[in-house]
PDB file of N, CA and C in Angstrom:
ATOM      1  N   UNK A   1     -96.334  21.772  21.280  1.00  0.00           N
ATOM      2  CA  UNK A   1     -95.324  21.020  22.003  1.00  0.00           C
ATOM      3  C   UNK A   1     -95.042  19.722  21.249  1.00  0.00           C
ATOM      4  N   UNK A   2     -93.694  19.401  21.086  1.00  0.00           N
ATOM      5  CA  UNK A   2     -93.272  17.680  20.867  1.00  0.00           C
ATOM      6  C   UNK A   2     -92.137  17.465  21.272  1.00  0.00           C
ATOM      7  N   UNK A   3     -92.943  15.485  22.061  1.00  0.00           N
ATOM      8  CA  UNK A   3     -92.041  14.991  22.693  1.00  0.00           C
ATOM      9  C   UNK A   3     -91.740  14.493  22.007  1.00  0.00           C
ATOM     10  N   UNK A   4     -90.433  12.983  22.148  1.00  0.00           N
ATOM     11  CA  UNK A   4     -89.824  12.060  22.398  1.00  0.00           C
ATOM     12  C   UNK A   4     -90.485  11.001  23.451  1.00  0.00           C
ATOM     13  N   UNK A   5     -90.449   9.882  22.961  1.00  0.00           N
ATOM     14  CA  UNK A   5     -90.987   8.945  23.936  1.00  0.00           C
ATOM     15  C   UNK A   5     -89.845   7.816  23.923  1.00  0.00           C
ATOM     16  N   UNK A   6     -89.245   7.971  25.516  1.00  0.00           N
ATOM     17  CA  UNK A   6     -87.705   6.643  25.828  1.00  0.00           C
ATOM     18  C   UNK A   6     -88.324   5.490  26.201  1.00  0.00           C
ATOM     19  N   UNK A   7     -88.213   5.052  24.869  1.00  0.00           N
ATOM     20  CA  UNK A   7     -89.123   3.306  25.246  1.00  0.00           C
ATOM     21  C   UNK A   7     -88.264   2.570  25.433  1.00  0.00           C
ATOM     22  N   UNK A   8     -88.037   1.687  26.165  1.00  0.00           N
ATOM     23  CA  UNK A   8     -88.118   0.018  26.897  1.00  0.00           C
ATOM     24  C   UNK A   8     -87.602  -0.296  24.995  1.00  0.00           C
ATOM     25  N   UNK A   9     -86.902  -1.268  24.609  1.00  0.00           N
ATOM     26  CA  UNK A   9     -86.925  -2.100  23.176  1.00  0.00           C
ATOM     27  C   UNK A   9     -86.858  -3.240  23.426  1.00  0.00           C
ATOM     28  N   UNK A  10     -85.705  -3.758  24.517  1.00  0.00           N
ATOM     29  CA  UNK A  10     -85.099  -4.848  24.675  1.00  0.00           C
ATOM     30  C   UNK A  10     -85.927  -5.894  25.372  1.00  0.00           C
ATOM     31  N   UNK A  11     -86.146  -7.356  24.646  1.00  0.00           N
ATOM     32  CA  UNK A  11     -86.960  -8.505  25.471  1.00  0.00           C
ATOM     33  C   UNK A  11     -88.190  -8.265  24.886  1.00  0.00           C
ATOM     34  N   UNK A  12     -88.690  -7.428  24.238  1.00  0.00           N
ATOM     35  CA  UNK A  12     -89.708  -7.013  23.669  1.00  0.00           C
ATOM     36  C   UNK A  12     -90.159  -7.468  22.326  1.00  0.00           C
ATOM     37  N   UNK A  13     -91.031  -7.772  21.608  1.00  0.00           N
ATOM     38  CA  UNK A  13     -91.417  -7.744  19.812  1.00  0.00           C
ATOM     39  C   UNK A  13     -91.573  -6.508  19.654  1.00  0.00           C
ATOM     40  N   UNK A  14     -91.373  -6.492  18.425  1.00  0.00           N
ATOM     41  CA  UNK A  14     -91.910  -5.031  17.670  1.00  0.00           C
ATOM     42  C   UNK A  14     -93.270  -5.210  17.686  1.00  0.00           C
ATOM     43  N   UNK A  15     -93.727  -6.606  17.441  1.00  0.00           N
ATOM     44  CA  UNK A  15     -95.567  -5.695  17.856  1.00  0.00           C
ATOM     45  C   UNK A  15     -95.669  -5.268  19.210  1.00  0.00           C
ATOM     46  N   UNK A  16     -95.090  -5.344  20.127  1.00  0.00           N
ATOM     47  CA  UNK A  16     -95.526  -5.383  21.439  1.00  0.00           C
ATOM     48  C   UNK A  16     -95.195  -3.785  21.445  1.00  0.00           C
ATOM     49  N   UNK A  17     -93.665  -2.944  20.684  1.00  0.00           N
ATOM     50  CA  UNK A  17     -93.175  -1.970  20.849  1.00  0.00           C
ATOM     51  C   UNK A  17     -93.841  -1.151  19.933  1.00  0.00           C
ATOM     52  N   UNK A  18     -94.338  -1.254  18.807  1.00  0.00           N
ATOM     53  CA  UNK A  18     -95.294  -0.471  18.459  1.00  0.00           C
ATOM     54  C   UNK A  18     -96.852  -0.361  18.573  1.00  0.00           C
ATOM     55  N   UNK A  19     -97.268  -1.503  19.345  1.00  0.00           N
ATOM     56  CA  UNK A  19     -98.696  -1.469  19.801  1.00  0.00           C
ATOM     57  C   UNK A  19     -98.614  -0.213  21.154  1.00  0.00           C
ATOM     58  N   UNK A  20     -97.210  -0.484  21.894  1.00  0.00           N
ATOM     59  CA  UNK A  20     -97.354   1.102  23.208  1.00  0.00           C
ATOM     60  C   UNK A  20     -97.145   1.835  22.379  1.00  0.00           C
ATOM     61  N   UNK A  21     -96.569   2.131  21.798  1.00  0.00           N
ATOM     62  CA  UNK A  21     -95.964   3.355  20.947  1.00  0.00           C
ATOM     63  C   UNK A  21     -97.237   3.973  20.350  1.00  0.00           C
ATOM     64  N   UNK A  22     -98.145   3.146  19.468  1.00  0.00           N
ATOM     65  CA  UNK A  22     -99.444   3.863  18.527  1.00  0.00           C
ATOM     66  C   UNK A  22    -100.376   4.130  19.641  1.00  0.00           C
ATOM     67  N   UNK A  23    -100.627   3.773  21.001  1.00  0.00           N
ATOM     68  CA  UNK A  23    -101.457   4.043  22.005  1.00  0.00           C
ATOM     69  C   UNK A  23    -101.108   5.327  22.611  1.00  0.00           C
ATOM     70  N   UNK A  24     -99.441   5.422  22.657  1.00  0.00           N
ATOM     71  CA  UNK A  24     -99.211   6.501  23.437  1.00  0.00           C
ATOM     72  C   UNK A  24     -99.555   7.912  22.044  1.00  0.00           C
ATOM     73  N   UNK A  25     -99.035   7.401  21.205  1.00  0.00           N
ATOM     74  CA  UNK A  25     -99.019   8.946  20.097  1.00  0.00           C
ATOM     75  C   UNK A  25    -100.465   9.149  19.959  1.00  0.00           C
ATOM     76  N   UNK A  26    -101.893   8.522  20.408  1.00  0.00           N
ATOM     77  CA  UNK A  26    -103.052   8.818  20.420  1.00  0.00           C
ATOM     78  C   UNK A  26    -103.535   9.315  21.510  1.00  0.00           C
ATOM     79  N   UNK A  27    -103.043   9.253  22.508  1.00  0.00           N
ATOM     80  CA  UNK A  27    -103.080   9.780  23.986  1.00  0.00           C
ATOM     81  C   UNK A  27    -102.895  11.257  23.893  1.00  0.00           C
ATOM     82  N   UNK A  28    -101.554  11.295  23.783  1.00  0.00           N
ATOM     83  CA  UNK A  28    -100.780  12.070  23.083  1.00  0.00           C
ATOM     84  C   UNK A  28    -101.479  13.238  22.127  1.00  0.00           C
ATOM     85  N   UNK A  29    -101.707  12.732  21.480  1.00  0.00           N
ATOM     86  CA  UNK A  29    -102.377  13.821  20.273  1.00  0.00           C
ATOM     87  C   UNK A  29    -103.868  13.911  20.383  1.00  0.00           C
ATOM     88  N   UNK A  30    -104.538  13.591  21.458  1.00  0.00           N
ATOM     89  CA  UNK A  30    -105.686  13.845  22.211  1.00  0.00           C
ATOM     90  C   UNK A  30    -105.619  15.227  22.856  1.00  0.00           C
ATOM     91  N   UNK A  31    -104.119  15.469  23.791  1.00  0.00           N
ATOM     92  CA  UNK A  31    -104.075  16.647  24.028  1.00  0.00           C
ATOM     93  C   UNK A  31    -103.315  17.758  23.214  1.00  0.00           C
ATOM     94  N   UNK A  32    -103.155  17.472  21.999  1.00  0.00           N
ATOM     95  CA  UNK A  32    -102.874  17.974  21.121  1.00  0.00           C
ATOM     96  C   UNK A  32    -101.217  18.190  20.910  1.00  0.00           C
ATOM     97  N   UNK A  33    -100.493  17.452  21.324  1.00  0.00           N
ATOM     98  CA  UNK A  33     -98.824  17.382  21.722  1.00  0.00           C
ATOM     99  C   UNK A  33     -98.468  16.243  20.563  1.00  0.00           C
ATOM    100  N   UNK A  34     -97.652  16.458  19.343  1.00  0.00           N
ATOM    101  CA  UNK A  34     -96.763  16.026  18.826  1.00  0.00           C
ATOM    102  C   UNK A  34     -95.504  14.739  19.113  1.00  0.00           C
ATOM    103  N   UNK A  35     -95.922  13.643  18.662  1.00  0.00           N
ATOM    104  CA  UNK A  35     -94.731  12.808  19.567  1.00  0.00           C
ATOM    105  C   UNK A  35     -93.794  12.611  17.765  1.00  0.00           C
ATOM    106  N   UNK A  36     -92.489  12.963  18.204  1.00  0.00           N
ATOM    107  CA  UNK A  36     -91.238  12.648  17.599  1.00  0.00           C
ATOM    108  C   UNK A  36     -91.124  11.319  16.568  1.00  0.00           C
ATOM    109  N   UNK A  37     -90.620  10.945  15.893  1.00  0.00           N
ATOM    110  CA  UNK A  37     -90.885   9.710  15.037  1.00  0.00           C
ATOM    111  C   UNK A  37     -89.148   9.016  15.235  1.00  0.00           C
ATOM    112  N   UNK A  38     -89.358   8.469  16.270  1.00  0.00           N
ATOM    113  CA  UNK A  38     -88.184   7.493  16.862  1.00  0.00           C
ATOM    114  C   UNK A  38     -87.925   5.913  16.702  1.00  0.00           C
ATOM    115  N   UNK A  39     -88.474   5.505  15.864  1.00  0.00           N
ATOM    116  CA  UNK A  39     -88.649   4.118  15.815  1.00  0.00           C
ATOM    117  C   UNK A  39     -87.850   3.572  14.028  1.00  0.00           C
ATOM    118  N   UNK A  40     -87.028   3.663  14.121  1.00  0.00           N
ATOM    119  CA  UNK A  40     -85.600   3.687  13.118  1.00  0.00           C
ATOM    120  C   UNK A  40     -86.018   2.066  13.149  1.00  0.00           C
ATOM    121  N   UNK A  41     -86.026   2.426  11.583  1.00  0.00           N
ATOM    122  CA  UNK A  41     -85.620   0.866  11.029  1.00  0.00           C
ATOM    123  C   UNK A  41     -84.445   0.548   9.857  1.00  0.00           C
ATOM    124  N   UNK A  42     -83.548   1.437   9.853  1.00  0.00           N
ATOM    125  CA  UNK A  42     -82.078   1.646   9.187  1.00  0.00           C
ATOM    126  C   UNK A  42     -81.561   0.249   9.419  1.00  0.00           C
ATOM    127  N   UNK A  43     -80.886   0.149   7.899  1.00  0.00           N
ATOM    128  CA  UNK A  43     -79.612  -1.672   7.870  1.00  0.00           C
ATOM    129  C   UNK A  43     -79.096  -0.897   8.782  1.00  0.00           C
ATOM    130  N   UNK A  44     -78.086  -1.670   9.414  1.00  0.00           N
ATOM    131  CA  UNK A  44     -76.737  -1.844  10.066  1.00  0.00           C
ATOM    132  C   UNK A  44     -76.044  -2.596   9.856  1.00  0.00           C
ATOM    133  N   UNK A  45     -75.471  -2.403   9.454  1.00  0.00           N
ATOM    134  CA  UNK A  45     -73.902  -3.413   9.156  1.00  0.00           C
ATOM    135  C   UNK A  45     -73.565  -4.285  10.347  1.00  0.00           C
ATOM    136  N   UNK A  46     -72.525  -5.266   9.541  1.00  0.00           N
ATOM    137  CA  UNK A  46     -72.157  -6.158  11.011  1.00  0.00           C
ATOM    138  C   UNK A  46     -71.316  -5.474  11.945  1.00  0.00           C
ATOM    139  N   UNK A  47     -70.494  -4.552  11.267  1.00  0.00           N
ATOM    140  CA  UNK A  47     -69.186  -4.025  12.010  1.00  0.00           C
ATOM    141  C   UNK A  47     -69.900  -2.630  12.632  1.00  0.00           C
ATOM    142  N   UNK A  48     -70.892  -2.268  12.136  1.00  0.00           N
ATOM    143  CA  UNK A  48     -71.408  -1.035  13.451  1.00  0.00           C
ATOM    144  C   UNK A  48     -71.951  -1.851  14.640  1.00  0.00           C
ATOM    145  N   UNK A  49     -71.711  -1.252  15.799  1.00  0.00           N
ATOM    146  CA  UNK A  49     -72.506  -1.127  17.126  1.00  0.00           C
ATOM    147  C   UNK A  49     -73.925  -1.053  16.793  1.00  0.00           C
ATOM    148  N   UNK A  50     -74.959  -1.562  17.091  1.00  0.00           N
ATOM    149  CA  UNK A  50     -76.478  -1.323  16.656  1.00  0.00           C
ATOM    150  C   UNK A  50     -76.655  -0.477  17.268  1.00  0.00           C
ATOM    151  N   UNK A  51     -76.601  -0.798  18.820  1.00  0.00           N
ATOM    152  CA  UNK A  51     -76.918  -0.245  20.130  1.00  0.00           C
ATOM    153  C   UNK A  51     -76.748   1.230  20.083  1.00  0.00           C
ATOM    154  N   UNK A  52     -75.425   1.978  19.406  1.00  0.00           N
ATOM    155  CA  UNK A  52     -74.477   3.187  20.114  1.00  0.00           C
ATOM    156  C   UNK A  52     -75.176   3.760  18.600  1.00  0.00           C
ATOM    157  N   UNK A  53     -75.805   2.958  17.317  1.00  0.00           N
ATOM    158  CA  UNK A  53     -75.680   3.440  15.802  1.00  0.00           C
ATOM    159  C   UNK A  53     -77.056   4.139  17.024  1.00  0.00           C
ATOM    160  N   UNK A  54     -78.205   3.610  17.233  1.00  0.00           N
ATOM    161  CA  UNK A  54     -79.493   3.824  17.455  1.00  0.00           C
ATOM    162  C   UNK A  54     -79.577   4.664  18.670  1.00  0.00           C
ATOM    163  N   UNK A  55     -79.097   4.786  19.343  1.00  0.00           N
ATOM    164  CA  UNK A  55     -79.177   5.387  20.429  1.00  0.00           C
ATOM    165  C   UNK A  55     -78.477   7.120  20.140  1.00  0.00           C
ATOM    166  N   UNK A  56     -77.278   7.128  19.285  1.00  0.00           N
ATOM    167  CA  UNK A  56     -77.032   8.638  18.466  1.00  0.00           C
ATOM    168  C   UNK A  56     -78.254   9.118  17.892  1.00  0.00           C
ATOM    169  N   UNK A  57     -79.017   8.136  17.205  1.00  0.00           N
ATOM    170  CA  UNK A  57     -79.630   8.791  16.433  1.00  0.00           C
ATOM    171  C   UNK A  57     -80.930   8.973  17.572  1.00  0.00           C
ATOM    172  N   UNK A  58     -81.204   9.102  18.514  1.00  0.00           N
ATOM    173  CA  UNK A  58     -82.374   8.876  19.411  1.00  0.00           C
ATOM    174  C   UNK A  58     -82.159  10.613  20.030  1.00  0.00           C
ATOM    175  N   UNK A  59     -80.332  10.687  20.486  1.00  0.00           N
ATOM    176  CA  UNK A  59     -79.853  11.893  20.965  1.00  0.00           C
ATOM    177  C   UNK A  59     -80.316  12.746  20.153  1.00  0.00           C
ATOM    178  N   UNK A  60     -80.282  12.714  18.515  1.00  0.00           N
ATOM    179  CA  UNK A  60     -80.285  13.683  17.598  1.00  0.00           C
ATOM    180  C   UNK A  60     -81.728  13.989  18.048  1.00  0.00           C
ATOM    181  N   UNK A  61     -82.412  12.947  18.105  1.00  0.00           N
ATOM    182  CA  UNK A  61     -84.253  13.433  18.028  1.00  0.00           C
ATOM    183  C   UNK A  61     -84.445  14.102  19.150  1.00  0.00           C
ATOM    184  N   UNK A  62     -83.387  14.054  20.628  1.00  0.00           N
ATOM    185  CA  UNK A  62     -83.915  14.653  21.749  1.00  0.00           C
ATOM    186  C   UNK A  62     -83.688  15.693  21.446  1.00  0.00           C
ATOM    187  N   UNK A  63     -82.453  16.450  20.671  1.00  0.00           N
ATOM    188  CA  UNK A  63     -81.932  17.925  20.234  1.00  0.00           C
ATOM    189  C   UNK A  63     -83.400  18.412  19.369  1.00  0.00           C
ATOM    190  N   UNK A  64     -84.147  17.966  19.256  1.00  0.00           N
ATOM    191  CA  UNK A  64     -85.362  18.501  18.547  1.00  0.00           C
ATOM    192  C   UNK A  64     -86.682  18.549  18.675  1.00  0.00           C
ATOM    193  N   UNK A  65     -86.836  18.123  20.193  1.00  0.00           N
ATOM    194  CA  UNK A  65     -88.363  18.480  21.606  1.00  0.00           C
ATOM    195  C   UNK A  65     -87.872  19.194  22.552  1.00  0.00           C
ATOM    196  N   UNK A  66     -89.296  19.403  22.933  1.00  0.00           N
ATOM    197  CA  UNK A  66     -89.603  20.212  24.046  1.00  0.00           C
ATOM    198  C   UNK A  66     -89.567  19.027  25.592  1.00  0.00           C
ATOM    199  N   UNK A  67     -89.542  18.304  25.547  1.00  0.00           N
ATOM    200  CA  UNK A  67     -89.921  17.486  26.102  1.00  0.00           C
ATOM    201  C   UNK A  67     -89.524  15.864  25.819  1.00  0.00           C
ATOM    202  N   UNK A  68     -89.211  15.014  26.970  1.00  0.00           N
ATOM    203  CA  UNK A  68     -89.164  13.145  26.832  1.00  0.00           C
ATOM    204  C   UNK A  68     -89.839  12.641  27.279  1.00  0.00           C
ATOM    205  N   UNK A  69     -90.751  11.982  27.411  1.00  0.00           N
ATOM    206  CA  UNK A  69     -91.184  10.896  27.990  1.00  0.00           C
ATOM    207  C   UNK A  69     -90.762   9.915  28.197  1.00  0.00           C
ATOM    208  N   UNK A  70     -90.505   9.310  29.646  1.00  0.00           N
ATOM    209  CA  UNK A  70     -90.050   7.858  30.182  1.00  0.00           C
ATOM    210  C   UNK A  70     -91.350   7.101  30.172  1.00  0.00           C
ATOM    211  N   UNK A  71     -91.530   5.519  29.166  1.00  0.00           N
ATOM    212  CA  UNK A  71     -92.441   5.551  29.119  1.00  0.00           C
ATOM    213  C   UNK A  71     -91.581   4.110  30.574  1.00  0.00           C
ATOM    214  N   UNK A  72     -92.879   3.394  30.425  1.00  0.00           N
ATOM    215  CA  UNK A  72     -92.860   1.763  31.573  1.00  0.00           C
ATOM    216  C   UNK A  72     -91.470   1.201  31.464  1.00  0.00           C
ATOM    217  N   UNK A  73     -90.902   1.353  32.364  1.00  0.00           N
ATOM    218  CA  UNK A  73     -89.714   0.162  32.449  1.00  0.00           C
ATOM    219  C   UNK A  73     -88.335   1.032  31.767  1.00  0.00           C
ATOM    220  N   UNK A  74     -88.375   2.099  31.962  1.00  0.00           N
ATOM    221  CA  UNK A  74     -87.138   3.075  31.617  1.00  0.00           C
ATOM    222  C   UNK A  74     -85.971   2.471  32.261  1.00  0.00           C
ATOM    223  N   UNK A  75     -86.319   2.470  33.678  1.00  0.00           N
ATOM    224  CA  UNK A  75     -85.815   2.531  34.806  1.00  0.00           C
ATOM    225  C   UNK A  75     -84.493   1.300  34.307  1.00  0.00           C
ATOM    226  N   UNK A  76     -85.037   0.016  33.521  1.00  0.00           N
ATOM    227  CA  UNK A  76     -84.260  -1.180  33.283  1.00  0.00           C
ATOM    228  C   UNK A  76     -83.617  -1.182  31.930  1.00  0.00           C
ATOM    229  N   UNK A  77     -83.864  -0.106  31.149  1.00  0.00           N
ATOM    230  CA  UNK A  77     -83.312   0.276  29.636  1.00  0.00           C
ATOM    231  C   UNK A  77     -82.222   0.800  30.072  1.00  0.00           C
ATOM    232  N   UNK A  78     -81.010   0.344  29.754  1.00  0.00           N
ATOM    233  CA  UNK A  78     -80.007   1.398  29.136  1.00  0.00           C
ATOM    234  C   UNK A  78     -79.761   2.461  28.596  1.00  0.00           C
ATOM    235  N   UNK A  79     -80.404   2.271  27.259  1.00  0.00           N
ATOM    236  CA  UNK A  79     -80.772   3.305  26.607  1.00  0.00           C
ATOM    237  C   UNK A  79     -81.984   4.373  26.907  1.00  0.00           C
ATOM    238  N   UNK A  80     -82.835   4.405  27.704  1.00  0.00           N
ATOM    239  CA  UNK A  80     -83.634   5.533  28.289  1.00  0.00           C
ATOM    240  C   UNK A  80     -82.898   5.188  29.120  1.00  0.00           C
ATOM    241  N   UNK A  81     -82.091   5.039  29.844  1.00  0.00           N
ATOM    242  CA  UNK A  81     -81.481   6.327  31.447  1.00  0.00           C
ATOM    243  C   UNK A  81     -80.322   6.946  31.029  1.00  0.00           C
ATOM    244  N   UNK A  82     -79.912   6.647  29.441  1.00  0.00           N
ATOM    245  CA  UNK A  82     -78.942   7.670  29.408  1.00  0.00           C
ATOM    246  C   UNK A  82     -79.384   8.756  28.564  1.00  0.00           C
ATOM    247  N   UNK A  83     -80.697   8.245  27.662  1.00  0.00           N
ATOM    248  CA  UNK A  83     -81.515   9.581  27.266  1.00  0.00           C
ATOM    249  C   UNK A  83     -81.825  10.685  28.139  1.00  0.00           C
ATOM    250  N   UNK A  84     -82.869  10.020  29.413  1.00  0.00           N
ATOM    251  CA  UNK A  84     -83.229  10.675  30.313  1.00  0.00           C
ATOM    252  C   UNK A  84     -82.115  11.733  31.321  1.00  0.00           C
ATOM    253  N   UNK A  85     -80.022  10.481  31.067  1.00  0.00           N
ATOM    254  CA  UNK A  85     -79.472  11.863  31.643  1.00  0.00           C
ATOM    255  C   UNK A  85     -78.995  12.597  31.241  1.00  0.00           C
ATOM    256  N   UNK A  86     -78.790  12.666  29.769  1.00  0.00           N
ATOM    257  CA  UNK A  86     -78.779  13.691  28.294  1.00  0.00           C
ATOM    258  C   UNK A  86     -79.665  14.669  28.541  1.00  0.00           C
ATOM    259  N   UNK A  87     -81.133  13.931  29.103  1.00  0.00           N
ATOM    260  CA  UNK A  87     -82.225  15.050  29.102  1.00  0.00           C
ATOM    261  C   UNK A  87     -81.933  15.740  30.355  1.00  0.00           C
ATOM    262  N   UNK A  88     -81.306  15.699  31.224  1.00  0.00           N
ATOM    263  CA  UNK A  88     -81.189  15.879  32.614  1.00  0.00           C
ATOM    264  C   UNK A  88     -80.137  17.054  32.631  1.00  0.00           C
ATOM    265  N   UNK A  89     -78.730  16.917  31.658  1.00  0.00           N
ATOM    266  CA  UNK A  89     -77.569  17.720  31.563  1.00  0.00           C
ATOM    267  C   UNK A  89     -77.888  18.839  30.904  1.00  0.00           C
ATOM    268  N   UNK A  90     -78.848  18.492  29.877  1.00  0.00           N
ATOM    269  CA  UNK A  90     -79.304  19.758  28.573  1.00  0.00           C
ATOM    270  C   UNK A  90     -80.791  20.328  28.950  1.00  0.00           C
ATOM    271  N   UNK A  91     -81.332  19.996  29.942  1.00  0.00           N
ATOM    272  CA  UNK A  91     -82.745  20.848  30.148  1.00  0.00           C
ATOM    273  C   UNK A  91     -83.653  20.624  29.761  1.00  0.00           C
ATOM    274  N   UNK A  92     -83.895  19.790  28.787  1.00  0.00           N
ATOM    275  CA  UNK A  92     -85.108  19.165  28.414  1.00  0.00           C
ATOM    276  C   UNK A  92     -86.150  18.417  29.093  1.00  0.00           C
ATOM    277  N   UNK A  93     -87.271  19.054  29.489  1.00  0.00           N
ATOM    278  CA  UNK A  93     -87.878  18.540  30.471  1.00  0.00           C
ATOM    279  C   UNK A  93     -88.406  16.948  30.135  1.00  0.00           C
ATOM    280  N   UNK A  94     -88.391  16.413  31.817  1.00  0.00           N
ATOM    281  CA  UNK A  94     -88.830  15.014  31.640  1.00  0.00           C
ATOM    282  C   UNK A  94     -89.965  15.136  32.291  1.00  0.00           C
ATOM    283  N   UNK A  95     -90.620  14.015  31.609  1.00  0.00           N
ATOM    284  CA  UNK A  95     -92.381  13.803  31.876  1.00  0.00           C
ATOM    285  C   UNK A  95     -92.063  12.058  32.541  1.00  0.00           C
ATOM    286  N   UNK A  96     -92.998  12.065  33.324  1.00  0.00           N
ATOM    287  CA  UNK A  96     -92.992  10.315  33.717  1.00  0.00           C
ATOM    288  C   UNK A  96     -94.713  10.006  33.583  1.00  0.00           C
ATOM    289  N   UNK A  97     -95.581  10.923  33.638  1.00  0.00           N
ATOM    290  CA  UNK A  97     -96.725  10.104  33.360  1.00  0.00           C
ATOM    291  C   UNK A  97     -97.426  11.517  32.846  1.00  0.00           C
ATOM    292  N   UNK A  98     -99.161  11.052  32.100  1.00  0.00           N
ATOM    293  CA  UNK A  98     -99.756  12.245  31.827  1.00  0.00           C
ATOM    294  C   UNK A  98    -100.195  13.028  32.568  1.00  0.00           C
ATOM    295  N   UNK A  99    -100.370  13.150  33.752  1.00  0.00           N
ATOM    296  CA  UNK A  99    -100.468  13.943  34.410  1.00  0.00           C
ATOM    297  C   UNK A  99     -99.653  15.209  34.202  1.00  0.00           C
ATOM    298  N   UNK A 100     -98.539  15.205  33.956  1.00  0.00           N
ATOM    299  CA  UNK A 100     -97.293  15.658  33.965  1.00  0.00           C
ATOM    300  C   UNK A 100     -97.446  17.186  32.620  1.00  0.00           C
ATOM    301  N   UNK A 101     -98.194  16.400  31.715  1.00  0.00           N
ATOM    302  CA  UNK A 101     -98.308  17.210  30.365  1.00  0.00           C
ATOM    303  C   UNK A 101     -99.544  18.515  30.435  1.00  0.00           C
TER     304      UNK A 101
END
């Protein structure tokens, strides 16, 4: 199995976003489940959208699990609730905690 994990970015550091991130892919690969490699660090130009550049490319990674994970604070991301209703229209099951897996 591999997920996708719809992280929270915004208000955040990148240490803060890859310290959940390396906790969860060890969790994760405890039960032997594959997490997706979503954490894009591509230039962007001034004249692209960051937001709409990063978030395509997030869609592309959902076209390629079994599975998303909503991790903490989805609920207030933009960008995970429209992953999650991408994941919702196309069947891709959603996970909200480990229990779930």
């Amino acid at each position: 199995m591999k997920i996708m994990l719809s992280q929270p970015m915004g208000g955040r550091t990148e240490e803060e976003i890859v310290q959940e991130r390396e906790e969860l892919i060890r969790l994760f690969a405890e039960k032997g489940i594959a997490v997706a490699d979503t954490l894009f660090d591509d230039f962007v130009p001034d004249y692209i959208n960051a937001g709409v550049y990063f978030l395509g490319k997030s869609i592309i990674a959902l076209s390629r699990v079994d599975a998303i994970f909503m991790c903490d604070g989805w609920e207030k991301a933009r960008g995970c609730r429209i992953e999650k209703e991408i994941a919702e229209e196309y069947g891709v099951k959603i996970l909200y905690d480990f229990s779930e897996v």
